[in-house]
PDB file of N, CA and C in Angstrom:
ATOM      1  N   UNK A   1      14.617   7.516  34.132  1.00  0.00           N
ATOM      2  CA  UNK A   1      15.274   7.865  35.368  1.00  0.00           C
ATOM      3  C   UNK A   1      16.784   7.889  35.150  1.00  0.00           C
ATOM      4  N   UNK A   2      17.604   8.744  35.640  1.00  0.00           N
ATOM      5  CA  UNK A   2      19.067   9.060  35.808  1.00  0.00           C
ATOM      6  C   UNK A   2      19.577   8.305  37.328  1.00  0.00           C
ATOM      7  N   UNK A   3      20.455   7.733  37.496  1.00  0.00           N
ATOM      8  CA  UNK A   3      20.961   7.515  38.362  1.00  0.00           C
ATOM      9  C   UNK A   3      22.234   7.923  38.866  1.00  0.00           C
ATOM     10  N   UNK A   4      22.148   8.083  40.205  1.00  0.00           N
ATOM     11  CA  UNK A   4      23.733   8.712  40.309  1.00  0.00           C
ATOM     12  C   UNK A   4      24.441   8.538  41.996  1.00  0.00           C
ATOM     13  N   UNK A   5      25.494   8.559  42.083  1.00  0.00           N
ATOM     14  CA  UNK A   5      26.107   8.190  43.111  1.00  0.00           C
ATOM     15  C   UNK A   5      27.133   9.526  43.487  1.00  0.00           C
ATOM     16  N   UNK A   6      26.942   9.253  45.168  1.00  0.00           N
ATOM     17  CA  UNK A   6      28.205  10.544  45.056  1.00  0.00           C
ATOM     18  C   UNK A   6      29.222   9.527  46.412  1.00  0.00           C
ATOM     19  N   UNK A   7      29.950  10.113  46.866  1.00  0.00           N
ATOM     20  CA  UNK A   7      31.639  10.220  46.871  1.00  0.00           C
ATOM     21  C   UNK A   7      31.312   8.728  48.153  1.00  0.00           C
ATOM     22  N   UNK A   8      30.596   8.614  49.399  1.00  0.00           N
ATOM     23  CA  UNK A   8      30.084   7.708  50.047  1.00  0.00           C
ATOM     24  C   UNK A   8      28.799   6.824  49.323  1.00  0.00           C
ATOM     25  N   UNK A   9      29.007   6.469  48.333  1.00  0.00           N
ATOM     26  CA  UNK A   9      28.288   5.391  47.454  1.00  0.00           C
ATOM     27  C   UNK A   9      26.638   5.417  47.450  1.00  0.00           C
ATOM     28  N   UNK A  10      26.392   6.817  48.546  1.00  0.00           N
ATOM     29  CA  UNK A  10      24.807   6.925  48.218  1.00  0.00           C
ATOM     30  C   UNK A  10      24.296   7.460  47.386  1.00  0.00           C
ATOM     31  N   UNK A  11      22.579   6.886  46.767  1.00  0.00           N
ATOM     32  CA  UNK A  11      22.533   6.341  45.469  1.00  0.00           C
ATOM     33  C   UNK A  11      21.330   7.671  45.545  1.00  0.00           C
ATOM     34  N   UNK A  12      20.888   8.544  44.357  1.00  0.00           N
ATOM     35  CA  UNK A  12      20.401   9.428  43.941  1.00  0.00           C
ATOM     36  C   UNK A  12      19.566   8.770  42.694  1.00  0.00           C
ATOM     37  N   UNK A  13      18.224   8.956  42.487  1.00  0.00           N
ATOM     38  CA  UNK A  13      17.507   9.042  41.374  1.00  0.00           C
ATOM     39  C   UNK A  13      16.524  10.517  40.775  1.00  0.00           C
ATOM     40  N   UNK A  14      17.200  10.854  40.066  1.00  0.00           N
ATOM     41  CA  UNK A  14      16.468  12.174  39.195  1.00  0.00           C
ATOM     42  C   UNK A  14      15.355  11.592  37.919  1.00  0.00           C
ATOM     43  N   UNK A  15      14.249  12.191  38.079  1.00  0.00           N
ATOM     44  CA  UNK A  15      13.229  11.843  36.921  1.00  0.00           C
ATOM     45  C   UNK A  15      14.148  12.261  35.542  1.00  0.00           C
ATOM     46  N   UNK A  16      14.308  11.582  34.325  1.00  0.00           N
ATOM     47  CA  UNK A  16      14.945  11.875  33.306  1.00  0.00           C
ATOM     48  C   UNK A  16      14.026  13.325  32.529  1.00  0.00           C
ATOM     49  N   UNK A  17      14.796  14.454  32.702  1.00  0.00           N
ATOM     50  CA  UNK A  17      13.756  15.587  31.762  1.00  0.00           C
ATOM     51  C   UNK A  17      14.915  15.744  30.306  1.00  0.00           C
ATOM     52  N   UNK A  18      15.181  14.890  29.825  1.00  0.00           N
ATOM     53  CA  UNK A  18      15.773  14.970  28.607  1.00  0.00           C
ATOM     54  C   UNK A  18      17.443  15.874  28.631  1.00  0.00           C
ATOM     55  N   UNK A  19      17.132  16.014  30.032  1.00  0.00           N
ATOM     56  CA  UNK A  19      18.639  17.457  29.579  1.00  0.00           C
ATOM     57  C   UNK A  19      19.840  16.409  29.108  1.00  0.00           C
ATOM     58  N   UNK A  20      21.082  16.807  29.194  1.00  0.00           N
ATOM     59  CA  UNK A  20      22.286  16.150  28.831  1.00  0.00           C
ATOM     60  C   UNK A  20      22.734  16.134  30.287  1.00  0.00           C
ATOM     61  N   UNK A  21      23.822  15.430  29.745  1.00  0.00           N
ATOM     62  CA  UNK A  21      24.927  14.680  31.208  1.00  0.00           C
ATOM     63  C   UNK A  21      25.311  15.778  31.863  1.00  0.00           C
ATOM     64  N   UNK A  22      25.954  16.508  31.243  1.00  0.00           N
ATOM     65  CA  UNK A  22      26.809  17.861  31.475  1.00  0.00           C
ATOM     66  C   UNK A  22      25.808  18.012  32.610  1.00  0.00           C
ATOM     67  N   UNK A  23      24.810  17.753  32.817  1.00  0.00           N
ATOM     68  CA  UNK A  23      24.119  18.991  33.798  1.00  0.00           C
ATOM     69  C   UNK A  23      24.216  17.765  35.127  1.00  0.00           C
ATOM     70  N   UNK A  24      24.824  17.180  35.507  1.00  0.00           N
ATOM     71  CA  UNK A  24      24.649  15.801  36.639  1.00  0.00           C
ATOM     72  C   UNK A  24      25.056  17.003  37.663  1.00  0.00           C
ATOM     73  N   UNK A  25      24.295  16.496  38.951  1.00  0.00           N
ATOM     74  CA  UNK A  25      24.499  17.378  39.797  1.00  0.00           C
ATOM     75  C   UNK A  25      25.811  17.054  40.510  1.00  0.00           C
ATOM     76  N   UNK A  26      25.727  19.221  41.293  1.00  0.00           N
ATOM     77  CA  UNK A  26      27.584  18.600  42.080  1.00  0.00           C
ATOM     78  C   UNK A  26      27.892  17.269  42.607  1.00  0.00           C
ATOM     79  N   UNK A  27      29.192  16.705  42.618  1.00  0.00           N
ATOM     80  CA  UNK A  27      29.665  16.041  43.863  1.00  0.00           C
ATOM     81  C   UNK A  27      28.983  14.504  43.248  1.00  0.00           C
ATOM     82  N   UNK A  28      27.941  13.978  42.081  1.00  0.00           N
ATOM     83  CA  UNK A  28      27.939  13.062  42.147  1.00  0.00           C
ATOM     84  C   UNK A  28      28.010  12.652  40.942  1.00  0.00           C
ATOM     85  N   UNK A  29      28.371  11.010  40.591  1.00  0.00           N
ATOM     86  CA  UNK A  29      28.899  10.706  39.345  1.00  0.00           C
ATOM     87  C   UNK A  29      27.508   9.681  38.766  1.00  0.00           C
ATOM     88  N   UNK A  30      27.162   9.789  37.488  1.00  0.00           N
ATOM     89  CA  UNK A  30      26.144   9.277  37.176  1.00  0.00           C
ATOM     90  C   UNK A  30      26.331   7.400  37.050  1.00  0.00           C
ATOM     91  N   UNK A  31      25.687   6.891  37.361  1.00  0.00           N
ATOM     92  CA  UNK A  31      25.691   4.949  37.526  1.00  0.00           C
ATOM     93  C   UNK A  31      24.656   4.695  36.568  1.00  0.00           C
ATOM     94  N   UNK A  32      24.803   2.935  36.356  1.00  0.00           N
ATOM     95  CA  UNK A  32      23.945   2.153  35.688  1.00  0.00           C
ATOM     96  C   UNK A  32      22.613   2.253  36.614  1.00  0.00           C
ATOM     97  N   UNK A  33      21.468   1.468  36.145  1.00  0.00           N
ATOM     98  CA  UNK A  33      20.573   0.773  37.379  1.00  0.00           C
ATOM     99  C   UNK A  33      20.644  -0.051  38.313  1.00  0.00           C
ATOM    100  N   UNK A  34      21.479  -0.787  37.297  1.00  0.00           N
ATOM    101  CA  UNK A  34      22.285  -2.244  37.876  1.00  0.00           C
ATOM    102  C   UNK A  34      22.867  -1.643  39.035  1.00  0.00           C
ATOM    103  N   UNK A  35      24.019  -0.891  39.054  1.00  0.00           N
ATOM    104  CA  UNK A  35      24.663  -0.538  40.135  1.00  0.00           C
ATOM    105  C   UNK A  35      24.007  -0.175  41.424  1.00  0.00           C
ATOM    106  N   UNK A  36      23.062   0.969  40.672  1.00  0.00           N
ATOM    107  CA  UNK A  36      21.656   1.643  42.109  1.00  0.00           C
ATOM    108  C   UNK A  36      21.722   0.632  42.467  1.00  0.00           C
ATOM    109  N   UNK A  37      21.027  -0.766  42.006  1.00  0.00           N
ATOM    110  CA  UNK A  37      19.950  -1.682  42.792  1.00  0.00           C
ATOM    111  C   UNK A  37      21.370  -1.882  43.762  1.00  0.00           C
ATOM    112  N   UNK A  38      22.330  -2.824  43.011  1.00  0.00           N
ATOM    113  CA  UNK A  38      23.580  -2.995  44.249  1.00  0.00           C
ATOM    114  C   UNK A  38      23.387  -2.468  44.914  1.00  0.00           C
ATOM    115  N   UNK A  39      23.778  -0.903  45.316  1.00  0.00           N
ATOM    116  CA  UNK A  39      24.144  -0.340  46.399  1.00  0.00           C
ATOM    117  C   UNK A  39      22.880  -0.249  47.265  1.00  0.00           C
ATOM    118  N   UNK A  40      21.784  -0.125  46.398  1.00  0.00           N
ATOM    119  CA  UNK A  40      20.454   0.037  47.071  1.00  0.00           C
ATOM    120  C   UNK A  40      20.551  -1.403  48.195  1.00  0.00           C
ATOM    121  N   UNK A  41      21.133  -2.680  48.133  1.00  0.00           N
ATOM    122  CA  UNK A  41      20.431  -4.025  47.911  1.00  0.00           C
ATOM    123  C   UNK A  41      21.851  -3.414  49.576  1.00  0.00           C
ATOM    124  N   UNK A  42      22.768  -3.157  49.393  1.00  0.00           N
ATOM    125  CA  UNK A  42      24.236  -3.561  50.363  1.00  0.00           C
ATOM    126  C   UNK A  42      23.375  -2.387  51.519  1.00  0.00           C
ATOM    127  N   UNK A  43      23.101  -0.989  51.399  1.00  0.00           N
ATOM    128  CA  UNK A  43      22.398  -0.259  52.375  1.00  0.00           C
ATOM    129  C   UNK A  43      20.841  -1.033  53.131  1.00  0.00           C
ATOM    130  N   UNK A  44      20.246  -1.653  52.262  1.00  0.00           N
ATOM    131  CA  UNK A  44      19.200  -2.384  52.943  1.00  0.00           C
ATOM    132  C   UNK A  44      20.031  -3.318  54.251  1.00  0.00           C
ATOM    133  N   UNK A  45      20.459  -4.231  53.114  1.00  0.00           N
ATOM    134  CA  UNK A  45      21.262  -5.584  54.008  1.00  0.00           C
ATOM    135  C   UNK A  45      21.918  -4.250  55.648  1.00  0.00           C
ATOM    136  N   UNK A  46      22.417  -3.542  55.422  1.00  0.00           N
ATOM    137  CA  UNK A  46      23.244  -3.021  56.427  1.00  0.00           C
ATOM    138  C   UNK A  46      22.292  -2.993  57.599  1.00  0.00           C
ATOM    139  N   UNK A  47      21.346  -2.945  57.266  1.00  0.00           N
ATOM    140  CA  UNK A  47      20.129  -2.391  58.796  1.00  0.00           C
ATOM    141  C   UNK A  47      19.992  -3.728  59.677  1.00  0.00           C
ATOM    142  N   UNK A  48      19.714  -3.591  60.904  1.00  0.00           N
ATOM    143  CA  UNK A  48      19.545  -4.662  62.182  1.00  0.00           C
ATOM    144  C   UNK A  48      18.048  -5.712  61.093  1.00  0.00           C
ATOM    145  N   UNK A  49      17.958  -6.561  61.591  1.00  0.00           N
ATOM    146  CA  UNK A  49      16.764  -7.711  60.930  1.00  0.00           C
ATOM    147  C   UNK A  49      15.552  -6.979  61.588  1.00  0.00           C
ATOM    148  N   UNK A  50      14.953  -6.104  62.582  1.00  0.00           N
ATOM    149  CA  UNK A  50      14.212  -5.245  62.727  1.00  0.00           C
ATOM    150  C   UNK A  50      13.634  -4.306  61.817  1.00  0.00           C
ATOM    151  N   UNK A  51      14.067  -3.749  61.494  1.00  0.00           N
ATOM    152  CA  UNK A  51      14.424  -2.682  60.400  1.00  0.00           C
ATOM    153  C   UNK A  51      14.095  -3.448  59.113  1.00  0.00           C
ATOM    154  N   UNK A  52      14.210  -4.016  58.936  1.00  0.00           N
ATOM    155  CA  UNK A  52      14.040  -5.228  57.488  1.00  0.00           C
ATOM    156  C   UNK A  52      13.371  -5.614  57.793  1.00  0.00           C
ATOM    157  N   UNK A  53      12.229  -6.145  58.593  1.00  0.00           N
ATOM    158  CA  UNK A  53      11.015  -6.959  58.870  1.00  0.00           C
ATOM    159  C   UNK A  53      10.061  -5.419  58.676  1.00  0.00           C
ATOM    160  N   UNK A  54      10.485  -4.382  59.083  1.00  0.00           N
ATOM    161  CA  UNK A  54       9.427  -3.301  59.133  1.00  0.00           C
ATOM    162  C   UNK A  54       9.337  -3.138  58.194  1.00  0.00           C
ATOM    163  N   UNK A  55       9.817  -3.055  56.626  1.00  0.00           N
ATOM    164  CA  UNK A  55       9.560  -2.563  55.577  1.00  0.00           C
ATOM    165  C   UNK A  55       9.385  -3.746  54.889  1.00  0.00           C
ATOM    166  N   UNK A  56       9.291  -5.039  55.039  1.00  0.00           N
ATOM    167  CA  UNK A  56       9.066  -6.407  54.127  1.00  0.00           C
ATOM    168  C   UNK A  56       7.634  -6.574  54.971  1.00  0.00           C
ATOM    169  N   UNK A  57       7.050  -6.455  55.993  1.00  0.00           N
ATOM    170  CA  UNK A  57       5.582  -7.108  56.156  1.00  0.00           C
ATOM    171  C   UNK A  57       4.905  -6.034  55.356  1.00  0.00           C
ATOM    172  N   UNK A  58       3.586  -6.674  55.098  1.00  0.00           N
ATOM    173  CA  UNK A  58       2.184  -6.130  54.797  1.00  0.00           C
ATOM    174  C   UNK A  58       2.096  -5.216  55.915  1.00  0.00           C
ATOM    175  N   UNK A  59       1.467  -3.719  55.316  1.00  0.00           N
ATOM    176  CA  UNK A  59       0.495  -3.098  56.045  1.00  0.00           C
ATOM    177  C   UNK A  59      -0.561  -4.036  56.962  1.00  0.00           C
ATOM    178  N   UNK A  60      -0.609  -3.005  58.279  1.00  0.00           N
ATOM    179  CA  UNK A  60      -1.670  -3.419  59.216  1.00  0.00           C
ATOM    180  C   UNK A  60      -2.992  -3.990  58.794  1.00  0.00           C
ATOM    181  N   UNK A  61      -3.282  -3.111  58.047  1.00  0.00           N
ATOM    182  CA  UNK A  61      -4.136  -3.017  57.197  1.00  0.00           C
ATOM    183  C   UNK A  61      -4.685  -4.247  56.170  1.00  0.00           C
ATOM    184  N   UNK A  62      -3.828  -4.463  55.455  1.00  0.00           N
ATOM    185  CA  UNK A  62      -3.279  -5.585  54.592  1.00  0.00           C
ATOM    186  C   UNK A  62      -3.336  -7.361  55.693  1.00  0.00           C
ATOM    187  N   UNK A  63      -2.729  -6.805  56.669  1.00  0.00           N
ATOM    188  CA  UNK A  63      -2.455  -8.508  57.195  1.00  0.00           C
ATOM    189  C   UNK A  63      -3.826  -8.529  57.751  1.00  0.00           C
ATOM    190  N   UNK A  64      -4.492  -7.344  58.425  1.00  0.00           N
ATOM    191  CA  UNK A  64      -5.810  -8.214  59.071  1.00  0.00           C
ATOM    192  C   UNK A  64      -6.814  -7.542  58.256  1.00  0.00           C
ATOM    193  N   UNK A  65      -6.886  -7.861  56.826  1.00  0.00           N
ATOM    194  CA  UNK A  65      -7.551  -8.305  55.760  1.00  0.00           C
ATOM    195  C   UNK A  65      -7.158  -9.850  55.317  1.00  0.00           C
ATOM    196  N   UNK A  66      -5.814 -10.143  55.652  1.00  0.00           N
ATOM    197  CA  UNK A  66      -5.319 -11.197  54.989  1.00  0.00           C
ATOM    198  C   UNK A  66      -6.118 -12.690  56.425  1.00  0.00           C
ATOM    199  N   UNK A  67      -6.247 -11.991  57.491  1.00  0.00           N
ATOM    200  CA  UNK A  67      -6.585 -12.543  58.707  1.00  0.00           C
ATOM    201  C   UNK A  67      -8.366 -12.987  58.529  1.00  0.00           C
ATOM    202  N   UNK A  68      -8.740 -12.036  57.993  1.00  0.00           N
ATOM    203  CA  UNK A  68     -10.777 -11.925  57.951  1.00  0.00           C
ATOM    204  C   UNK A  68     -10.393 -12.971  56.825  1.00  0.00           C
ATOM    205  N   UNK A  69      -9.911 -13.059  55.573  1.00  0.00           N
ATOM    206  CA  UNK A  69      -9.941 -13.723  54.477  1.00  0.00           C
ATOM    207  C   UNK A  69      -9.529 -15.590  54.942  1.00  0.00           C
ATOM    208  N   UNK A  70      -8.850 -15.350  55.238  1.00  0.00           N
ATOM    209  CA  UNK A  70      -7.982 -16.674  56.212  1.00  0.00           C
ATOM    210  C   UNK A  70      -9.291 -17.826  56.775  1.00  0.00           C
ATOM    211  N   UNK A  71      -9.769 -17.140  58.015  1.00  0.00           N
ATOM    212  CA  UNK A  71     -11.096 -17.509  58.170  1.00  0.00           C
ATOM    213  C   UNK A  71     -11.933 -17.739  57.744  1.00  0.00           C
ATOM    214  N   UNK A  72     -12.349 -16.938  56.888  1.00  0.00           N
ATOM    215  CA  UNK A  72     -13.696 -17.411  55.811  1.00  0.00           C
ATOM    216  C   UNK A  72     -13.240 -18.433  54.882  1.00  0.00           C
ATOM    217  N   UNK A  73     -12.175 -18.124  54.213  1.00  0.00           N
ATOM    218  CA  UNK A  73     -11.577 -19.317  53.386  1.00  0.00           C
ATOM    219  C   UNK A  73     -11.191 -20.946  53.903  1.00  0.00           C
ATOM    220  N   UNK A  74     -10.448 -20.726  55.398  1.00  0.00           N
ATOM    221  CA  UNK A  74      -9.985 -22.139  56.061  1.00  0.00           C
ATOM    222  C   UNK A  74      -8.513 -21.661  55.461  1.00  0.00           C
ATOM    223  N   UNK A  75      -7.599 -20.934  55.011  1.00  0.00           N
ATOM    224  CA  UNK A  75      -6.645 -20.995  54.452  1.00  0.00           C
ATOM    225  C   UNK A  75      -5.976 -20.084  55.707  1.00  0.00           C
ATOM    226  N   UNK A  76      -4.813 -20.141  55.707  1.00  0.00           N
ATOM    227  CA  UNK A  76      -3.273 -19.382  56.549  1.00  0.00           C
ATOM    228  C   UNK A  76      -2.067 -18.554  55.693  1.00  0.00           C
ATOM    229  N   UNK A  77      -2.671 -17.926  54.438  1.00  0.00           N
ATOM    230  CA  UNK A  77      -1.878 -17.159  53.710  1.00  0.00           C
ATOM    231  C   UNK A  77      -1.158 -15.851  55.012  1.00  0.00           C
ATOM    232  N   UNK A  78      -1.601 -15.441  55.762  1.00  0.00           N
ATOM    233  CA  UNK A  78      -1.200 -14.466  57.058  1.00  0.00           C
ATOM    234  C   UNK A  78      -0.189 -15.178  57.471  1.00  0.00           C
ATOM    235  N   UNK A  79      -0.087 -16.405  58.257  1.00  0.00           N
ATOM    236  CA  UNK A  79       0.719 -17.259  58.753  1.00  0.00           C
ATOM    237  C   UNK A  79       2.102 -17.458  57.561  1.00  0.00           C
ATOM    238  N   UNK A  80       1.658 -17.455  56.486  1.00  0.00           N
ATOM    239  CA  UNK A  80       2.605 -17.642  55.497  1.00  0.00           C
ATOM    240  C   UNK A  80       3.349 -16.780  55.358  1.00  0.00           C
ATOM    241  N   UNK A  81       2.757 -15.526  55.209  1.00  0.00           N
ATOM    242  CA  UNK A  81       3.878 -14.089  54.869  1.00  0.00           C
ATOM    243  C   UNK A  81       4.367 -13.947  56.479  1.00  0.00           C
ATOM    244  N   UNK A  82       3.914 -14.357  57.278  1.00  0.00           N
ATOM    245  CA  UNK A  82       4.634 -13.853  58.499  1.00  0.00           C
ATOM    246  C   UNK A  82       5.878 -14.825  58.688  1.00  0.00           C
ATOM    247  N   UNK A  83       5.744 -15.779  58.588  1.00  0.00           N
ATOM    248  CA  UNK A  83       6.686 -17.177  58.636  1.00  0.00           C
ATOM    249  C   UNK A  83       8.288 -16.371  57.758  1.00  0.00           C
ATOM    250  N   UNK A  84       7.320 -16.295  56.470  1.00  0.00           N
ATOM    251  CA  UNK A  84       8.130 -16.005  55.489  1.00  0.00           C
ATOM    252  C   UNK A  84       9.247 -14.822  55.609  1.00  0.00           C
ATOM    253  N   UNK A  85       8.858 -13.888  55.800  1.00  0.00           N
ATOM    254  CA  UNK A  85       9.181 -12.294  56.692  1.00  0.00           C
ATOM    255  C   UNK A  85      10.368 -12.901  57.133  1.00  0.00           C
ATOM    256  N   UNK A  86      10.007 -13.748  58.354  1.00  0.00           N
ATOM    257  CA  UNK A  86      10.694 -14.510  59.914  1.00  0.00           C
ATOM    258  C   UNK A  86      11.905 -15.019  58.930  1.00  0.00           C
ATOM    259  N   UNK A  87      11.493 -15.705  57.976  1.00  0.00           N
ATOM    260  CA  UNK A  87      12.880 -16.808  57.332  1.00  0.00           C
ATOM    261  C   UNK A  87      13.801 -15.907  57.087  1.00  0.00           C
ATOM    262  N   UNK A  88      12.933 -14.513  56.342  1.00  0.00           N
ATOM    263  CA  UNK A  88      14.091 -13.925  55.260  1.00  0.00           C
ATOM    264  C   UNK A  88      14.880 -13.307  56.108  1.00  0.00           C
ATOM    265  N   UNK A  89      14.096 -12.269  57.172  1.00  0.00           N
ATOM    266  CA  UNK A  89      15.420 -11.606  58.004  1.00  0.00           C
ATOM    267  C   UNK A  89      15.236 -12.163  59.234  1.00  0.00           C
ATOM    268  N   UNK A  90      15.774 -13.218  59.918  1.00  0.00           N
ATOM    269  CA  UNK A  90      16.164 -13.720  61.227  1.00  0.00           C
ATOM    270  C   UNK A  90      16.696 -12.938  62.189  1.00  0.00           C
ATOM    271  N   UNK A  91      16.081 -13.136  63.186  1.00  0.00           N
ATOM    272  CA  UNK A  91      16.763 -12.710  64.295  1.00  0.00           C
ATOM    273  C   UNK A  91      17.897 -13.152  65.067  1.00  0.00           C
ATOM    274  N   UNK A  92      18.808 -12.572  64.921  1.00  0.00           N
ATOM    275  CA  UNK A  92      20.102 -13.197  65.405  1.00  0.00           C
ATOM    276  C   UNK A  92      20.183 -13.653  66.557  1.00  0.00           C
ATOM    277  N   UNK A  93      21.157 -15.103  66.655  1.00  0.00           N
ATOM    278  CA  UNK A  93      21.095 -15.982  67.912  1.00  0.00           C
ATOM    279  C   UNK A  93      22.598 -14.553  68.588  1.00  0.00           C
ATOM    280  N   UNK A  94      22.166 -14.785  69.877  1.00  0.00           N
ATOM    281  CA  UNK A  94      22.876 -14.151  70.862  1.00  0.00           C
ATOM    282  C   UNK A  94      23.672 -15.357  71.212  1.00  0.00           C
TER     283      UNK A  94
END
């Protein structure tokens, strides 16, 4: 993978097809990975704790599988990732 950034720090990934640099597209300058993830990591952080809970839980799907399993087992792994979710992005005190 190529990585690349243009002029407002948003982050571009091209599948690597062997070409050379010379060919980086207009307007953006090619980055490390390291860097992507940064900028990737500062645009996440930017979103409301809403927005970050929607893309960190389990599929619907996923949690009430994790819910049928819970029960049969006696275990609260559901309760756990939801808790967990809750810790990482908080909802801000007003």
């Amino acid at each position: 993978m190529k990585y690349y950034k243009d002029s407002d720090n948003q982050t571009y990934v091209y599948q690597d097809d062997g070409s050379e640099d010379h060919l980086i597209p207009s307007g953006q300058i090619k980055i490390t990975e390291e860097e992507a993830n940064t900028l990737a990591d500062q645009e996440f952080n930017a979103h409301p704790y809403s927005e970050k809970r929607k893309v960190t839980y389990k599929s619907i799907e996923e949690q009430l599988d994790m819910q049928y399993w819970d029960k049969v087992n006696g275990t609260n792994l559901w309760q756990e990732h939801i808790d967990a979710v809750k810790a990482a992005h908080p909802k801000p005190t007003e």
